[in-house]
PDB file of N, CA and C in Angstrom:
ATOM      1  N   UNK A   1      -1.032 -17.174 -11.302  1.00  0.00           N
ATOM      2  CA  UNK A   1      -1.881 -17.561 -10.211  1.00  0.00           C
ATOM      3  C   UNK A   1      -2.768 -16.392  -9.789  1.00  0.00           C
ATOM      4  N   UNK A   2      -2.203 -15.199  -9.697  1.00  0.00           N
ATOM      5  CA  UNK A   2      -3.084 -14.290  -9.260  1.00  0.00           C
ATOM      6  C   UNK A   2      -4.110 -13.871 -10.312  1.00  0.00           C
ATOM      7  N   UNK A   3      -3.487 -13.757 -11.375  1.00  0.00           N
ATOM      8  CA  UNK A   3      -4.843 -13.645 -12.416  1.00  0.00           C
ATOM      9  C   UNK A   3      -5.841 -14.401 -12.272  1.00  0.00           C
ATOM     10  N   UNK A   4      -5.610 -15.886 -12.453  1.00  0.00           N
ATOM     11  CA  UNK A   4      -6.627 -16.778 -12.232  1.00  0.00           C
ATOM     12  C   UNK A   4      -7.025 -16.710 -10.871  1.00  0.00           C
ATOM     13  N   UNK A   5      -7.001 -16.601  -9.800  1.00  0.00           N
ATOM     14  CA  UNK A   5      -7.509 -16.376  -8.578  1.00  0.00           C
ATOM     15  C   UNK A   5      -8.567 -15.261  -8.587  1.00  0.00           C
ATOM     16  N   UNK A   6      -8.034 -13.782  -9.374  1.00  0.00           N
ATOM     17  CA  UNK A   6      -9.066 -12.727  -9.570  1.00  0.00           C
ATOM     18  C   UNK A   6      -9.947 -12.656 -10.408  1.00  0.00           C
ATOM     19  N   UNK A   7      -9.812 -14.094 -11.273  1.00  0.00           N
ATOM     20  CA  UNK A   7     -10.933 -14.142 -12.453  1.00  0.00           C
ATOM     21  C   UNK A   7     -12.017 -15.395 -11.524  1.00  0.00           C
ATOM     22  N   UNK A   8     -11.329 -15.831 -10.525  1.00  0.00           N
ATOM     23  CA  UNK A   8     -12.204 -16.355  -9.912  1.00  0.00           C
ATOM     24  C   UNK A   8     -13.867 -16.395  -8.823  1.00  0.00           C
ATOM     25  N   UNK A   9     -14.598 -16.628  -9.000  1.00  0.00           N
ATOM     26  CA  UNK A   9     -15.512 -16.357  -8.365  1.00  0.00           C
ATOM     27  C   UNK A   9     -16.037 -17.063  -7.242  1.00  0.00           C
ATOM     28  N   UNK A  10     -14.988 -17.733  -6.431  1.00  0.00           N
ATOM     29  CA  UNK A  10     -14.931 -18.533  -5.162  1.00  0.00           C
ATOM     30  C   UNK A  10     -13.606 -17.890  -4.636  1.00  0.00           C
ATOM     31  N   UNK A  11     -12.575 -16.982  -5.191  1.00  0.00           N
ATOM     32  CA  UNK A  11     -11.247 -17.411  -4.390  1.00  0.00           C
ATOM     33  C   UNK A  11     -10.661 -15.529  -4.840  1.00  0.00           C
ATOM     34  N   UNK A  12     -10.166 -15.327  -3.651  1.00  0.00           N
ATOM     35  CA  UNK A  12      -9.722 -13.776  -3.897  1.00  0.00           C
ATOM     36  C   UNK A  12      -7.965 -13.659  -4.327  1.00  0.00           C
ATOM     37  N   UNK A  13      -7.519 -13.018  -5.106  1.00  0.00           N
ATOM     38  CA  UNK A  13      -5.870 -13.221  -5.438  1.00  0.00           C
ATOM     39  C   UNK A  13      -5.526 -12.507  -4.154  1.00  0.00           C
ATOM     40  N   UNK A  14      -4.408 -12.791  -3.732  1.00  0.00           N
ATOM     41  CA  UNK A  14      -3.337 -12.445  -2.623  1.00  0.00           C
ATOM     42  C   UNK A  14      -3.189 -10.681  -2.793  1.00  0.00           C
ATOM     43  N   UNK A  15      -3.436 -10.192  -1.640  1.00  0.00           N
ATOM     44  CA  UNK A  15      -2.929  -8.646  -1.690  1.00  0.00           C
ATOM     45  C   UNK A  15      -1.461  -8.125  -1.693  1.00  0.00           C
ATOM     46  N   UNK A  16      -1.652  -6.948  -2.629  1.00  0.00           N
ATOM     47  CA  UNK A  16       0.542  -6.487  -2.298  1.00  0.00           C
ATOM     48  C   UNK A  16       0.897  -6.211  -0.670  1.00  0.00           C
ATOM     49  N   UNK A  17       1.672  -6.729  -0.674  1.00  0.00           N
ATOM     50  CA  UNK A  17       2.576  -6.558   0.423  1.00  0.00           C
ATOM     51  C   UNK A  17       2.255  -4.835   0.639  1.00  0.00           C
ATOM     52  N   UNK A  18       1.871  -4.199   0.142  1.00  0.00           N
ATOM     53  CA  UNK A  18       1.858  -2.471   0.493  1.00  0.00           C
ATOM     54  C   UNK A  18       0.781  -2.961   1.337  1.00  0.00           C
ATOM     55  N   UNK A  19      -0.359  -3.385   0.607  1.00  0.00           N
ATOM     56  CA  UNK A  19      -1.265  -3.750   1.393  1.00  0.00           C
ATOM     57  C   UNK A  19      -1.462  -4.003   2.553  1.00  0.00           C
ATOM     58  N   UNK A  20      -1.055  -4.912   2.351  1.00  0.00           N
ATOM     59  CA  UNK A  20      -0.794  -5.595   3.785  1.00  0.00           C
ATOM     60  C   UNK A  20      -0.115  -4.762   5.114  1.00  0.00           C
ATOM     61  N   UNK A  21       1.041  -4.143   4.424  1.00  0.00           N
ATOM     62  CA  UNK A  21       1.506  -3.142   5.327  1.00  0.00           C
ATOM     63  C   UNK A  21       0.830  -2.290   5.797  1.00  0.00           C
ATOM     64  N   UNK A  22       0.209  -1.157   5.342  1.00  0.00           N
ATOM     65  CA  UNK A  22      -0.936  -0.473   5.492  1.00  0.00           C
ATOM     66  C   UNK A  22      -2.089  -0.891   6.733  1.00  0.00           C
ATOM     67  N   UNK A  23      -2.672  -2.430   6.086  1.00  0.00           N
ATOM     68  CA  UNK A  23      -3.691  -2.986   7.300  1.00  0.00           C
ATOM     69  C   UNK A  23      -2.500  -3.079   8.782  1.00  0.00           C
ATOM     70  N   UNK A  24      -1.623  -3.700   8.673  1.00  0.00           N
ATOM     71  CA  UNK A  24      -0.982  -3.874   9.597  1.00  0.00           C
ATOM     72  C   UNK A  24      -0.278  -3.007  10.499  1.00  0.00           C
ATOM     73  N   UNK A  25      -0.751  -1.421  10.212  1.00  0.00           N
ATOM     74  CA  UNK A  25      -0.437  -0.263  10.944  1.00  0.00           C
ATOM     75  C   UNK A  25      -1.297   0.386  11.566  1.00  0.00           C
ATOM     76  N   UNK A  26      -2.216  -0.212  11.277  1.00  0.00           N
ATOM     77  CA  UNK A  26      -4.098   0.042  12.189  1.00  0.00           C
ATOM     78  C   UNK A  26      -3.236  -0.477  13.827  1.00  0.00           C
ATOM     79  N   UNK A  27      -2.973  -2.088  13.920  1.00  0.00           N
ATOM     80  CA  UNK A  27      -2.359  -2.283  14.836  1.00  0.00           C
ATOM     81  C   UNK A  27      -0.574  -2.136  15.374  1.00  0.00           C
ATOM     82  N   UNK A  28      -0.204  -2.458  14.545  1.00  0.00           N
ATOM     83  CA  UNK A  28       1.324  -3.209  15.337  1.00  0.00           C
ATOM     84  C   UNK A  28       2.294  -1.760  14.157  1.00  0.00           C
ATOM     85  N   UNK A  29       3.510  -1.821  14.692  1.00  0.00           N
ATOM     86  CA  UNK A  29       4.410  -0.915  14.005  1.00  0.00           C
ATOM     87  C   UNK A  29       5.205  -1.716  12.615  1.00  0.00           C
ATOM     88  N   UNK A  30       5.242  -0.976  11.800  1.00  0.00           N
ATOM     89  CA  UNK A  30       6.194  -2.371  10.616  1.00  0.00           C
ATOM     90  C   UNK A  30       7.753  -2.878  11.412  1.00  0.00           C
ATOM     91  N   UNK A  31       8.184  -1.802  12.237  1.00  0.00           N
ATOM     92  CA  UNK A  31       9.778  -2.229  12.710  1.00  0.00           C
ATOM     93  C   UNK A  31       9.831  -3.915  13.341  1.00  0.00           C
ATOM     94  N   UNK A  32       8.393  -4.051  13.739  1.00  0.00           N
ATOM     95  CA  UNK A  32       8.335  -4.911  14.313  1.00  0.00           C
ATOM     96  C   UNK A  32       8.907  -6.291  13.456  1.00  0.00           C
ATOM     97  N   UNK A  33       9.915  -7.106  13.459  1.00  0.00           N
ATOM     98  CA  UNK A  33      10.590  -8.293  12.271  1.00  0.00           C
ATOM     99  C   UNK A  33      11.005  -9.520  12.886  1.00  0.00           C
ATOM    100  N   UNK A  34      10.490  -9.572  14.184  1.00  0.00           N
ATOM    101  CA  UNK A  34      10.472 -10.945  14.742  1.00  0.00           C
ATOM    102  C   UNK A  34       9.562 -11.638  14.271  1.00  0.00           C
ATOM    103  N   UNK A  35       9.998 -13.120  14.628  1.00  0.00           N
ATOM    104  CA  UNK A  35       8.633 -13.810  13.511  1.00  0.00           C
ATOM    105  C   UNK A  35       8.511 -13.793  12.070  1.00  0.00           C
ATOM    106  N   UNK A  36       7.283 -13.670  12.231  1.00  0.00           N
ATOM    107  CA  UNK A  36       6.481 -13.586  11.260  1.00  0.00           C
ATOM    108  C   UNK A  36       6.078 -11.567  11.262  1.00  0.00           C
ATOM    109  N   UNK A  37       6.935 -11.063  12.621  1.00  0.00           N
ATOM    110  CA  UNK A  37       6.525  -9.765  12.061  1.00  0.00           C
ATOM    111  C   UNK A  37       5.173  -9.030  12.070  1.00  0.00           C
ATOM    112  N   UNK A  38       5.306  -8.381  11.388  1.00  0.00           N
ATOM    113  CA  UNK A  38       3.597  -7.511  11.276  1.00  0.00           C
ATOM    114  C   UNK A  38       3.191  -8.126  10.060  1.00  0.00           C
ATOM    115  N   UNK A  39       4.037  -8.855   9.662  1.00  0.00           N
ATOM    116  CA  UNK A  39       2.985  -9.821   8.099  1.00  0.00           C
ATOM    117  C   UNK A  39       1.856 -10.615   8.729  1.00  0.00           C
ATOM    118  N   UNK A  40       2.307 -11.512   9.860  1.00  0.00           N
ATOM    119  CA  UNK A  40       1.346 -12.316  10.208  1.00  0.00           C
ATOM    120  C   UNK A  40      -0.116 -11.498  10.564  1.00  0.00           C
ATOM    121  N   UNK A  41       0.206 -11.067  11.744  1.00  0.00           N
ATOM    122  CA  UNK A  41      -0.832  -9.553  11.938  1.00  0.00           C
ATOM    123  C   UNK A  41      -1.752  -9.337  10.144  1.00  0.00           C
ATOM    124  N   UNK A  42      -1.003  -8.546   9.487  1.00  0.00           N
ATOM    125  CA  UNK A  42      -1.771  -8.524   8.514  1.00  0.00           C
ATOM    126  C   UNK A  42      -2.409  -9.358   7.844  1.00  0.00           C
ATOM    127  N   UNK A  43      -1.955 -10.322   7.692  1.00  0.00           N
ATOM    128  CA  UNK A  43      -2.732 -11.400   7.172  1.00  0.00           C
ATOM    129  C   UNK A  43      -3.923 -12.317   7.893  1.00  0.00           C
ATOM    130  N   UNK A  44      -3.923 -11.938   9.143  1.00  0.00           N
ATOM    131  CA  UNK A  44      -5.014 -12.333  10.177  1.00  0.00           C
ATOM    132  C   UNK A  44      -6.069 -11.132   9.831  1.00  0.00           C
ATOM    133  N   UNK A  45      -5.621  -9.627   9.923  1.00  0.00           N
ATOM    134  CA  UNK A  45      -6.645  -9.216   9.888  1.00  0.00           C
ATOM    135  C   UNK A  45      -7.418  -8.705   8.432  1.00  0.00           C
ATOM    136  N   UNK A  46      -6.508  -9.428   7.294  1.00  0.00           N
ATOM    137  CA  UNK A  46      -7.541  -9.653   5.894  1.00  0.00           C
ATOM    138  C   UNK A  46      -8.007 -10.778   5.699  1.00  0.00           C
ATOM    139  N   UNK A  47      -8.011 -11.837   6.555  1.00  0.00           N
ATOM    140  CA  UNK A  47      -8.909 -12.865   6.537  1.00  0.00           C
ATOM    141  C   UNK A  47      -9.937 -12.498   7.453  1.00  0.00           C
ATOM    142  N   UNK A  48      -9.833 -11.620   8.353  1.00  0.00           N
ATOM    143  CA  UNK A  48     -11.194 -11.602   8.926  1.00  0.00           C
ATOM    144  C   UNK A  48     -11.639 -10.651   8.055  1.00  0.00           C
ATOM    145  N   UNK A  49     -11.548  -9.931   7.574  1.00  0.00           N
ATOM    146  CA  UNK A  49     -12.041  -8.834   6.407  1.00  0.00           C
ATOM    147  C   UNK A  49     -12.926  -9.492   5.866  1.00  0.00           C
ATOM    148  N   UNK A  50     -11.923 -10.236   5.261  1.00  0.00           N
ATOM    149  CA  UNK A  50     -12.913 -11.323   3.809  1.00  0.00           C
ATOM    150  C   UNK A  50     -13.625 -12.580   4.420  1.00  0.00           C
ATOM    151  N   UNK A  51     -14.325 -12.019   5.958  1.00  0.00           N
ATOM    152  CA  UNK A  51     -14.980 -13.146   6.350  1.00  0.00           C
ATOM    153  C   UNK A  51     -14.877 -14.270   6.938  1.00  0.00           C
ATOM    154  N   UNK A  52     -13.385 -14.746   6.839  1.00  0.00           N
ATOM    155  CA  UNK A  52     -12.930 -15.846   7.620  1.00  0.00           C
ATOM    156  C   UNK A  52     -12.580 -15.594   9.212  1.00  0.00           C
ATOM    157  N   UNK A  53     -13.452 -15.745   9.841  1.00  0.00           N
ATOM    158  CA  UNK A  53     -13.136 -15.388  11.019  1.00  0.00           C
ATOM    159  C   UNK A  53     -12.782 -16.551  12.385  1.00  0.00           C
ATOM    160  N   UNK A  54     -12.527 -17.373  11.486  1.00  0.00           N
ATOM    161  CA  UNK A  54     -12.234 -18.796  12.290  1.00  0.00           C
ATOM    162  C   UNK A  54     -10.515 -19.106  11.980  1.00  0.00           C
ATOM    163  N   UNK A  55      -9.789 -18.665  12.627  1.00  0.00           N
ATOM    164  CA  UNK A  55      -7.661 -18.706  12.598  1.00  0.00           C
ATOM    165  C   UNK A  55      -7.625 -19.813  12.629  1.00  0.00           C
ATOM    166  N   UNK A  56      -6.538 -21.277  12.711  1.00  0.00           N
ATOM    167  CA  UNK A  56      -5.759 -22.041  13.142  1.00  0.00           C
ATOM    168  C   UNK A  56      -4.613 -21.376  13.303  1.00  0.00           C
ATOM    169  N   UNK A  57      -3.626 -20.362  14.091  1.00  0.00           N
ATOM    170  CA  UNK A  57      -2.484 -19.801  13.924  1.00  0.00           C
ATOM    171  C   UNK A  57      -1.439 -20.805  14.541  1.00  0.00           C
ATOM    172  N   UNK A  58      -0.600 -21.534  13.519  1.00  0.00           N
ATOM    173  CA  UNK A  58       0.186 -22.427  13.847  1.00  0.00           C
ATOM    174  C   UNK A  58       1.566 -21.876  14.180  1.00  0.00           C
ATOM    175  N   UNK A  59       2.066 -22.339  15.549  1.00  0.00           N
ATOM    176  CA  UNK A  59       3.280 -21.974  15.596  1.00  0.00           C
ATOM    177  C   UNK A  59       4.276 -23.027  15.630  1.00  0.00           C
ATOM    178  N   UNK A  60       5.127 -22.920  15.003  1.00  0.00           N
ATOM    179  CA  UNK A  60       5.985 -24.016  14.586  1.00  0.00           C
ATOM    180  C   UNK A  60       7.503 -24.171  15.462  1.00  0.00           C
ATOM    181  N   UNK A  61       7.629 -25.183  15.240  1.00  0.00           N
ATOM    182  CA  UNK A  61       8.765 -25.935  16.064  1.00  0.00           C
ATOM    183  C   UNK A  61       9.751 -24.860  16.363  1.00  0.00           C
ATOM    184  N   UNK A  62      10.231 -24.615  17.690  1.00  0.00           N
ATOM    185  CA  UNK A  62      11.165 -23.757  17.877  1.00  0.00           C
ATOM    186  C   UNK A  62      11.314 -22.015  17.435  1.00  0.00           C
ATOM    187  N   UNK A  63      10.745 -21.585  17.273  1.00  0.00           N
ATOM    188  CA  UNK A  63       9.637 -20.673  16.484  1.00  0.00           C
ATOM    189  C   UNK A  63       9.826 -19.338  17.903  1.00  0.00           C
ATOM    190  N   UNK A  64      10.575 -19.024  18.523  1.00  0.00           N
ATOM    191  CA  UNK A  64      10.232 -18.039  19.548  1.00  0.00           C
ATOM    192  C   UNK A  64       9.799 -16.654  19.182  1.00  0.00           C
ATOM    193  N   UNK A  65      10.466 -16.137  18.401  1.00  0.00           N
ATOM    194  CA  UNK A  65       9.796 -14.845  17.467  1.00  0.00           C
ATOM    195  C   UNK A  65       8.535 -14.689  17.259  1.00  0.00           C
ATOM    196  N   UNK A  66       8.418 -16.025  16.285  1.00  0.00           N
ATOM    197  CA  UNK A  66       6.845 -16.161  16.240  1.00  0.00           C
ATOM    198  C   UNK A  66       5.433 -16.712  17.329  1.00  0.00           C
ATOM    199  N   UNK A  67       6.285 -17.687  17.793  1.00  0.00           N
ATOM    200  CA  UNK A  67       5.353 -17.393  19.215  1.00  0.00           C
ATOM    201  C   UNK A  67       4.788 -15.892  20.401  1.00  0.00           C
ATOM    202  N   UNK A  68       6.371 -15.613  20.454  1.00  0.00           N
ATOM    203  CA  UNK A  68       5.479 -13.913  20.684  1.00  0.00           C
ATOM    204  C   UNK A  68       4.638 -13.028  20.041  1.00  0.00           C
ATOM    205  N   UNK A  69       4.954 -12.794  18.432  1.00  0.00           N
ATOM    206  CA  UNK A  69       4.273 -11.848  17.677  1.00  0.00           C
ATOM    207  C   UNK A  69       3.072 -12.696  17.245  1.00  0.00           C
ATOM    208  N   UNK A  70       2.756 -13.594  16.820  1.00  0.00           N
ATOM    209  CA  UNK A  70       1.357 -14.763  16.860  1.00  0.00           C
ATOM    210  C   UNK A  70       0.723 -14.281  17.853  1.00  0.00           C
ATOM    211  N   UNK A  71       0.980 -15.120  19.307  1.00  0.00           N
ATOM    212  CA  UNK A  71      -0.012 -14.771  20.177  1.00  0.00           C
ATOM    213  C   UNK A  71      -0.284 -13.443  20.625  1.00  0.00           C
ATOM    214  N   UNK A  72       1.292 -12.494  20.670  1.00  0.00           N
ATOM    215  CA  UNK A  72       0.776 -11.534  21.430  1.00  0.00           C
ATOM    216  C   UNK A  72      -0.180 -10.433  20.423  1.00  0.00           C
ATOM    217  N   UNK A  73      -0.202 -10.866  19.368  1.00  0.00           N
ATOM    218  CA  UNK A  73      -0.795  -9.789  18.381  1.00  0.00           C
ATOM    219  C   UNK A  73      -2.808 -10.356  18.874  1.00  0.00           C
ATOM    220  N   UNK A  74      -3.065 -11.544  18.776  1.00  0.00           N
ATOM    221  CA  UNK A  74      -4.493 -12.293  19.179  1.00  0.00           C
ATOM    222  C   UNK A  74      -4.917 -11.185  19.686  1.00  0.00           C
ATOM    223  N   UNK A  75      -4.686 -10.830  21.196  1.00  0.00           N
ATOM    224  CA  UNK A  75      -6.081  -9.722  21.686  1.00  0.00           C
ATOM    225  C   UNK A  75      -6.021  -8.297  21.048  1.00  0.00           C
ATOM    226  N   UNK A  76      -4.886  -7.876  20.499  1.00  0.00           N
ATOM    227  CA  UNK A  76      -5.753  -6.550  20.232  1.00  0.00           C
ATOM    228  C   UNK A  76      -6.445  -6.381  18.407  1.00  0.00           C
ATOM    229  N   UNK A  77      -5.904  -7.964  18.284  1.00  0.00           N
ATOM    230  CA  UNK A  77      -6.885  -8.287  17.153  1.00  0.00           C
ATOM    231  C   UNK A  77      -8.419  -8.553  17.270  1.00  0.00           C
ATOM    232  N   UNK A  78      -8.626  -9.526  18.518  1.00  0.00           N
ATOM    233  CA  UNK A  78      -9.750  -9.472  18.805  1.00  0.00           C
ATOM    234  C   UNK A  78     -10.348  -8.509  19.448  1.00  0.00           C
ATOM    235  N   UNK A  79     -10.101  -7.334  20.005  1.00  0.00           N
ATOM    236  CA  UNK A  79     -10.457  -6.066  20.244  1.00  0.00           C
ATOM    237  C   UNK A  79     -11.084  -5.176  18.900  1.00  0.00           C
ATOM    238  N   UNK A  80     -10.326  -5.486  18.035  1.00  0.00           N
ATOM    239  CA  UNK A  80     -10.652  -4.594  17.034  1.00  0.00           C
ATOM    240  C   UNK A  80     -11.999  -5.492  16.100  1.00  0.00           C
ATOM    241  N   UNK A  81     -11.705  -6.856  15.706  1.00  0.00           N
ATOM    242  CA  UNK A  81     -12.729  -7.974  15.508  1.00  0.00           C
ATOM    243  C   UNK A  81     -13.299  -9.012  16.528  1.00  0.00           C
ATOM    244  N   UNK A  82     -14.270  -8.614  17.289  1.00  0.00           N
ATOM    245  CA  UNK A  82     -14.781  -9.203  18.326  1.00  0.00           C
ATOM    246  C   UNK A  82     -15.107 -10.576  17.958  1.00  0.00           C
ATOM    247  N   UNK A  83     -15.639 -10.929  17.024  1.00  0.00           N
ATOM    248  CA  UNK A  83     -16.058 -12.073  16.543  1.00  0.00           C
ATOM    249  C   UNK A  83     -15.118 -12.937  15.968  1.00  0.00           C
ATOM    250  N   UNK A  84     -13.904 -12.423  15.964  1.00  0.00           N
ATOM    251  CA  UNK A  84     -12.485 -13.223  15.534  1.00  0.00           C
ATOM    252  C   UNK A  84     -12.197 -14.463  16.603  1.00  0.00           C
ATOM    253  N   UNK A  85     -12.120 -15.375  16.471  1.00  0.00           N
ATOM    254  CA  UNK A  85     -11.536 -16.685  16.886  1.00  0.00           C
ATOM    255  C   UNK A  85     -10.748 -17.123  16.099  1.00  0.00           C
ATOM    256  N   UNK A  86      -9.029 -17.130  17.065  1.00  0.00           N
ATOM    257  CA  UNK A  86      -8.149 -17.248  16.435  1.00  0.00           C
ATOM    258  C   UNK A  86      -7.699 -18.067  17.710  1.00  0.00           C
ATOM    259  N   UNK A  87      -6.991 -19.064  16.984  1.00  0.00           N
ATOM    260  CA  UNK A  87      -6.500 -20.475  18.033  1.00  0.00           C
ATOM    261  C   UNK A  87      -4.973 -20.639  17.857  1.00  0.00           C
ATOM    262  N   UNK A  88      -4.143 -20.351  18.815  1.00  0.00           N
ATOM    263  CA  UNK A  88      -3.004 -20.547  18.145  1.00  0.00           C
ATOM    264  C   UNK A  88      -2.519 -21.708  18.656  1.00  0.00           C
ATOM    265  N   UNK A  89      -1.935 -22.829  17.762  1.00  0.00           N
ATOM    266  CA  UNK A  89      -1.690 -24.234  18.141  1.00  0.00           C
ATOM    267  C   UNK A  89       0.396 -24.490  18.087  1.00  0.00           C
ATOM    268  N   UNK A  90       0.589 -25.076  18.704  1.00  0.00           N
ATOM    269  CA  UNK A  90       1.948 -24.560  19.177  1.00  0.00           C
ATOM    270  C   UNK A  90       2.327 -26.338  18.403  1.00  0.00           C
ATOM    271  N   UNK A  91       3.156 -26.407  17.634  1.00  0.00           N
ATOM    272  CA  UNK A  91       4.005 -27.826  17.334  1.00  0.00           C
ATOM    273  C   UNK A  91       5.420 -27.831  17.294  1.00  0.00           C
ATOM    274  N   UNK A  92       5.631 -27.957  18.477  1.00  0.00           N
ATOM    275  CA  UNK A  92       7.014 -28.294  19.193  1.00  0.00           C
ATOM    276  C   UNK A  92       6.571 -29.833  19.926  1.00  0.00           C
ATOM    277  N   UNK A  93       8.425 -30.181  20.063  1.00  0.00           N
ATOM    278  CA  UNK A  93       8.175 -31.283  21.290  1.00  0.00           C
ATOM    279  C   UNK A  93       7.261 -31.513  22.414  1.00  0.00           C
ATOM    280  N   UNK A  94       7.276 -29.860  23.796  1.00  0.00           N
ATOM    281  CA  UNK A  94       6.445 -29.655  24.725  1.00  0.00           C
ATOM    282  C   UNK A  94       4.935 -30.013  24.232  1.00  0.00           C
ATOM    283  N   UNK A  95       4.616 -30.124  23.037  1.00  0.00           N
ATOM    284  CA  UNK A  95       3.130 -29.657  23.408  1.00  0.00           C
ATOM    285  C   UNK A  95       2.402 -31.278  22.608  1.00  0.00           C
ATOM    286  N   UNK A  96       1.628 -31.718  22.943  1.00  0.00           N
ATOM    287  CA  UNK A  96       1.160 -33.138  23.178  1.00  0.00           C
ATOM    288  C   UNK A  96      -0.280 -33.037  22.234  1.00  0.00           C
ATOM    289  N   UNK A  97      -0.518 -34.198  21.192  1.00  0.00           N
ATOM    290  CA  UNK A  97      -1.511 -34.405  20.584  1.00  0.00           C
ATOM    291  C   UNK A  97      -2.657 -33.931  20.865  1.00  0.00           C
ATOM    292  N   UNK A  98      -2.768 -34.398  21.794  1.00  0.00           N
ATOM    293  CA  UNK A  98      -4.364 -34.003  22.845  1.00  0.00           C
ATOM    294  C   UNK A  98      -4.468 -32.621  22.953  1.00  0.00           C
ATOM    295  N   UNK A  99      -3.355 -31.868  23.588  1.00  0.00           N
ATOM    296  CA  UNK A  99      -3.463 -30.518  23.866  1.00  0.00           C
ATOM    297  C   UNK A  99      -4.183 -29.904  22.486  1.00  0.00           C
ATOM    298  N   UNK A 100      -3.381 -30.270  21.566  1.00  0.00           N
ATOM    299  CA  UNK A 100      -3.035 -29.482  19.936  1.00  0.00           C
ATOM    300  C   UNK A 100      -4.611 -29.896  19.858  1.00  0.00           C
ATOM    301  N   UNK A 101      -5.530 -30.893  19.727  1.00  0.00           N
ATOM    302  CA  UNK A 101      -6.395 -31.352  19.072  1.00  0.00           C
ATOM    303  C   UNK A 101      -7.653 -30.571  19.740  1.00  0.00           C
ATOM    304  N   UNK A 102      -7.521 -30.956  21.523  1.00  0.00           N
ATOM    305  CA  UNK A 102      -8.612 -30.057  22.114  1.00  0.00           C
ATOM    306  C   UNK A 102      -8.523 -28.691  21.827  1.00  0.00           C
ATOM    307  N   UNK A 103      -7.306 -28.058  21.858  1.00  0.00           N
ATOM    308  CA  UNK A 103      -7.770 -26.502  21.142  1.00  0.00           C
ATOM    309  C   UNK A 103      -8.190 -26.516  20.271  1.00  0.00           C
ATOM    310  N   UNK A 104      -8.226 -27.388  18.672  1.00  0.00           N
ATOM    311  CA  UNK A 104      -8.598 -26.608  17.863  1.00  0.00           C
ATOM    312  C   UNK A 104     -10.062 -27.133  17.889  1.00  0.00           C
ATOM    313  N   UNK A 105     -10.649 -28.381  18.812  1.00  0.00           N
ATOM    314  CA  UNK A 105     -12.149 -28.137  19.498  1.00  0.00           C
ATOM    315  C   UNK A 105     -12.795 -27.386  19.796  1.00  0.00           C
ATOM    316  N   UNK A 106     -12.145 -26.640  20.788  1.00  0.00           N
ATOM    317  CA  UNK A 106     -12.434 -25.242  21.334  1.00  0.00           C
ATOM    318  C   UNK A 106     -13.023 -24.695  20.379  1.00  0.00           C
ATOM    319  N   UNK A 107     -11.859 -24.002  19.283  1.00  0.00           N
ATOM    320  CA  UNK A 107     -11.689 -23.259  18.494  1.00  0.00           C
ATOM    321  C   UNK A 107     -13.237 -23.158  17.977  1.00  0.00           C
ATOM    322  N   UNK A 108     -13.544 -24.412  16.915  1.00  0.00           N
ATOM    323  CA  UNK A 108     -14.577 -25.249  16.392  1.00  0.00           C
ATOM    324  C   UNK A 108     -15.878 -24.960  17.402  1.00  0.00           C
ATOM    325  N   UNK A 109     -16.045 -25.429  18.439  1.00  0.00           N
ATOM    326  CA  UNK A 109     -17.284 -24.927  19.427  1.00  0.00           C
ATOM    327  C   UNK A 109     -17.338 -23.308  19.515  1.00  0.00           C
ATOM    328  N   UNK A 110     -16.560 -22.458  19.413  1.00  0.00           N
ATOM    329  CA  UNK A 110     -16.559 -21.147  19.487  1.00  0.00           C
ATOM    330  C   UNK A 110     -17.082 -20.657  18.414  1.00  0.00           C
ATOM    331  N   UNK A 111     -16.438 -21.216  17.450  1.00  0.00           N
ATOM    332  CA  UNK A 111     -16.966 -20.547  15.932  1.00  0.00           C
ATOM    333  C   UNK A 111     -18.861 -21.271  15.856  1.00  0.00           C
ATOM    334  N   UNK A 112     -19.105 -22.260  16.219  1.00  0.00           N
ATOM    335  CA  UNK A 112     -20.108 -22.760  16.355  1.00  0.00           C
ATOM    336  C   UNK A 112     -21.415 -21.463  17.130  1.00  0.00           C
ATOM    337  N   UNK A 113     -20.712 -21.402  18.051  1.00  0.00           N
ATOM    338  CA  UNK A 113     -21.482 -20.594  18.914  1.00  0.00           C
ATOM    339  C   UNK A 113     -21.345 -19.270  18.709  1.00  0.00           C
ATOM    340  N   UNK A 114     -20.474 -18.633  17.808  1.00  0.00           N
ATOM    341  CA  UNK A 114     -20.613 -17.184  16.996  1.00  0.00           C
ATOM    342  C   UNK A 114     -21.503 -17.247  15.813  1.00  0.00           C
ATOM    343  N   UNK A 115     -21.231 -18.388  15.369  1.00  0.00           N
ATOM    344  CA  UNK A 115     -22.312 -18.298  13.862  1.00  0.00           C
ATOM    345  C   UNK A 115     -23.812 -18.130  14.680  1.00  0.00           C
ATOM    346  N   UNK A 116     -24.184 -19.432  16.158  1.00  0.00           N
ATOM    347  CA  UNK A 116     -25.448 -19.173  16.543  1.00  0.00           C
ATOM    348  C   UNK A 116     -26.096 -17.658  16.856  1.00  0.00           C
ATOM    349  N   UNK A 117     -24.722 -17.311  17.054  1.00  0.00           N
ATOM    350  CA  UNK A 117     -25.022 -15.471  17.927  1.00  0.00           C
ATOM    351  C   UNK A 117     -25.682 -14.345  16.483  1.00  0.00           C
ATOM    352  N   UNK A 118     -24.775 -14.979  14.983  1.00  0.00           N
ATOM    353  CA  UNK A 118     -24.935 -14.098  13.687  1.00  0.00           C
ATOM    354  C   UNK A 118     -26.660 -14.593  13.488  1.00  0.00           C
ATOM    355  N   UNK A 119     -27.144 -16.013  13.787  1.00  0.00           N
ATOM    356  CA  UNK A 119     -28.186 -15.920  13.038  1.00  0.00           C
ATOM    357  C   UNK A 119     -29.165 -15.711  13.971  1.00  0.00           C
TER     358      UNK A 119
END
């Protein structure tokens, strides 16, 4: 898979985990292993690297680890990438269709109105 991904000319192969570690010490400490950890972190901030600057960060059912290190990592991500819009959508019981759907509206009108700001 990764070969074919790097012979690709639409699609980038997955970075090593060193990698990743590395980006992810700009912000957060590696000790950090709740969650998703400083992986998630890293992997938010090589998609905005490579341009994707529009998140869905899903947090999943029962998920408390990752609900802290998800959201709480967002602002000093967006500190460092201003133009980052990252939405984090929560799917547990508490949280209701509508809620889940209008954020990632939001989300969608934001990125809308950053692309207007790029051109």
């Amino acid at each position: 898979m990764k070969i074919a991904l790097a012979e690709s000319s639409h699609f980038h192969a997955p970075s090593t985990i060193e990698k990743k570690a590395k980006k992810a010490q700009e912000l957060i400490s590696l000790g950090n292993q709740g969650g998703e950890g400083w992986f998630l972190t890293a992997e938010m901030m090589e998609l905005i690297e490579d341009g994707v600057e529009n998140i869905v960060c899903v947090q999943p059912f029962a998920c408390l680890p990752n609900h802290v290190m998800g959201k709480g990592m967002i602002k000093p991500i967006r500190q460092k990438y201003p133009l980052s819009n990252i939405a984090p959508i929560d799917y547990d019981p508490g949280a209701s269709e509508v809620n889940q759907l209008n954020r990632i509206k939001l989300m969608m009108e934001t990125a809308k109105r950053n692309l207007d700001r790029k051109n």
